[in-house]
Protein backbone atom coordinates (compact mmCIF):
# COMPACT_ATOMS: atom_id res chain seq x y z
CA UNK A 1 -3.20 16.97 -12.91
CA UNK A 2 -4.00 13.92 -10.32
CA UNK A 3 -2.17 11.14 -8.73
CA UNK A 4 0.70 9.21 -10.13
CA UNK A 5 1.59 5.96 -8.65
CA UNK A 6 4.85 4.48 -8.39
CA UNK A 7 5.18 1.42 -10.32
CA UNK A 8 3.40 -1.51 -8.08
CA UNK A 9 5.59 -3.28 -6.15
CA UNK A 10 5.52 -7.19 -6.23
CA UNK A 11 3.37 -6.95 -3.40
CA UNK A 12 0.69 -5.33 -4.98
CA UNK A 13 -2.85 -7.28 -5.60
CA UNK A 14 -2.47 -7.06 -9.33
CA UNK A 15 -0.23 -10.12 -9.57
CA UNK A 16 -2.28 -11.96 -7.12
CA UNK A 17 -0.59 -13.07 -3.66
CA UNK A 18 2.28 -14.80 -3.06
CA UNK A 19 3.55 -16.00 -0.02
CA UNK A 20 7.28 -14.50 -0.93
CA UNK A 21 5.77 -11.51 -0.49
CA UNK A 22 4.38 -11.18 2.78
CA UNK A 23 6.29 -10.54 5.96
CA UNK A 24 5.78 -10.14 9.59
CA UNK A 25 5.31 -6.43 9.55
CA UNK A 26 6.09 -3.62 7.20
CA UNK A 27 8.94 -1.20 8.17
CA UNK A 28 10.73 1.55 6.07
CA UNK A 29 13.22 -0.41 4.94
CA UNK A 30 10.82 -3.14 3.05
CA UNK A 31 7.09 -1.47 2.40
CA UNK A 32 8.21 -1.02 -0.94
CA UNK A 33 8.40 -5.00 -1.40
CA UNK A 34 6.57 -6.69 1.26
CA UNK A 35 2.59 -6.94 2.21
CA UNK A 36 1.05 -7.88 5.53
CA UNK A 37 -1.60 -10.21 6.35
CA UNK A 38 -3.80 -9.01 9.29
CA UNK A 39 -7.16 -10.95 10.38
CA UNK A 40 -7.43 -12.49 6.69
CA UNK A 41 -6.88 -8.72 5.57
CA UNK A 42 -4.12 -8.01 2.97
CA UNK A 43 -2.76 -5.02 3.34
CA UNK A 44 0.15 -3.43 1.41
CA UNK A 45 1.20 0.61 0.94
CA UNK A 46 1.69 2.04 -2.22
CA UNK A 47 3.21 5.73 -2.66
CA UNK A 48 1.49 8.36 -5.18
CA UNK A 49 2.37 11.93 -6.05
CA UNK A 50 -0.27 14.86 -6.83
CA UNK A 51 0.92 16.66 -9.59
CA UNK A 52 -1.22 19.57 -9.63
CA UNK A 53 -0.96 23.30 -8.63
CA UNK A 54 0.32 22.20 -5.19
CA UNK A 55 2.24 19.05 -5.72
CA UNK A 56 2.73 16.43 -2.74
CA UNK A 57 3.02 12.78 -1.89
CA UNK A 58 0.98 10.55 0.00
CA UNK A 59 1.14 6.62 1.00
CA UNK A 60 -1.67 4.77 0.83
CA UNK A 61 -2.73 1.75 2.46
CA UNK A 62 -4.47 -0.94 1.15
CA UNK A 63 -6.46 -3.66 2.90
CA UNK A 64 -7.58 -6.27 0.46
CA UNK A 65 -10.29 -9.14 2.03
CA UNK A 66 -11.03 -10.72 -1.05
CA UNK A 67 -12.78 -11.07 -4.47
CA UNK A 68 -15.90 -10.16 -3.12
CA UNK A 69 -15.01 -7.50 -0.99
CA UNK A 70 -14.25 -3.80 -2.40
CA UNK A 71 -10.76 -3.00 -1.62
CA UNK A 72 -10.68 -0.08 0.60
CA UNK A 73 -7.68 2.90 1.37
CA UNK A 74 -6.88 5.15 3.67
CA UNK A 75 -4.33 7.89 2.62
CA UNK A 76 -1.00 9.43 4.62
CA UNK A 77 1.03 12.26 4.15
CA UNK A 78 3.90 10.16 6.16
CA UNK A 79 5.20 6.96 5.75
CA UNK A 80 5.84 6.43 9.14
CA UNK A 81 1.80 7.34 9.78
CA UNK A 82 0.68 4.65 6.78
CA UNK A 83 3.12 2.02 8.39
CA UNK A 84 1.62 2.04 11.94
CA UNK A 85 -1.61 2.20 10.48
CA UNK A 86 -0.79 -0.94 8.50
């Protein structure tokens, strides 16, 4: 039981950022690949699936400020709900 993430994209924060990464804005067709920067926020969406007596999938997006910030999430049951958020 609990989440399981898909592997992390090359957008993700583990691999540090890279400009070849980010785009303007995140649509259906690229959130898989492709972060955001917003206000010196970067924030990316990463899909999960609960596998426990109900299973289901959420998106969750991440806003990243920095080393010294903690990185904070906010969880969707739609894409389309994580992306407008983003």
């Amino acid at each position: 039981m609990g989440w399981w993430f898909d592997l992390a994209g090359p957008q993700d924060i583990t691999y540090g950022l890279s400009w070849d990464n980010v785009a303007p804005r995140l649509t259906r067709l690229n959130w898989k690949t492709k972060a955001i920067f917003r206000a010196n926020v970067y924030i990316w969406i990463a899909r999960a699936r609960w596998n426990g007596e109900k299973q289901r999938t959420s998106y969750f997006v991440y806003f990243y400020k920095g080393e010294d910030e903690k990185m904070k999430k906010e969880e969707f049951t739609r894409l389309q709900d994580a992306i407008v958020i983003a």
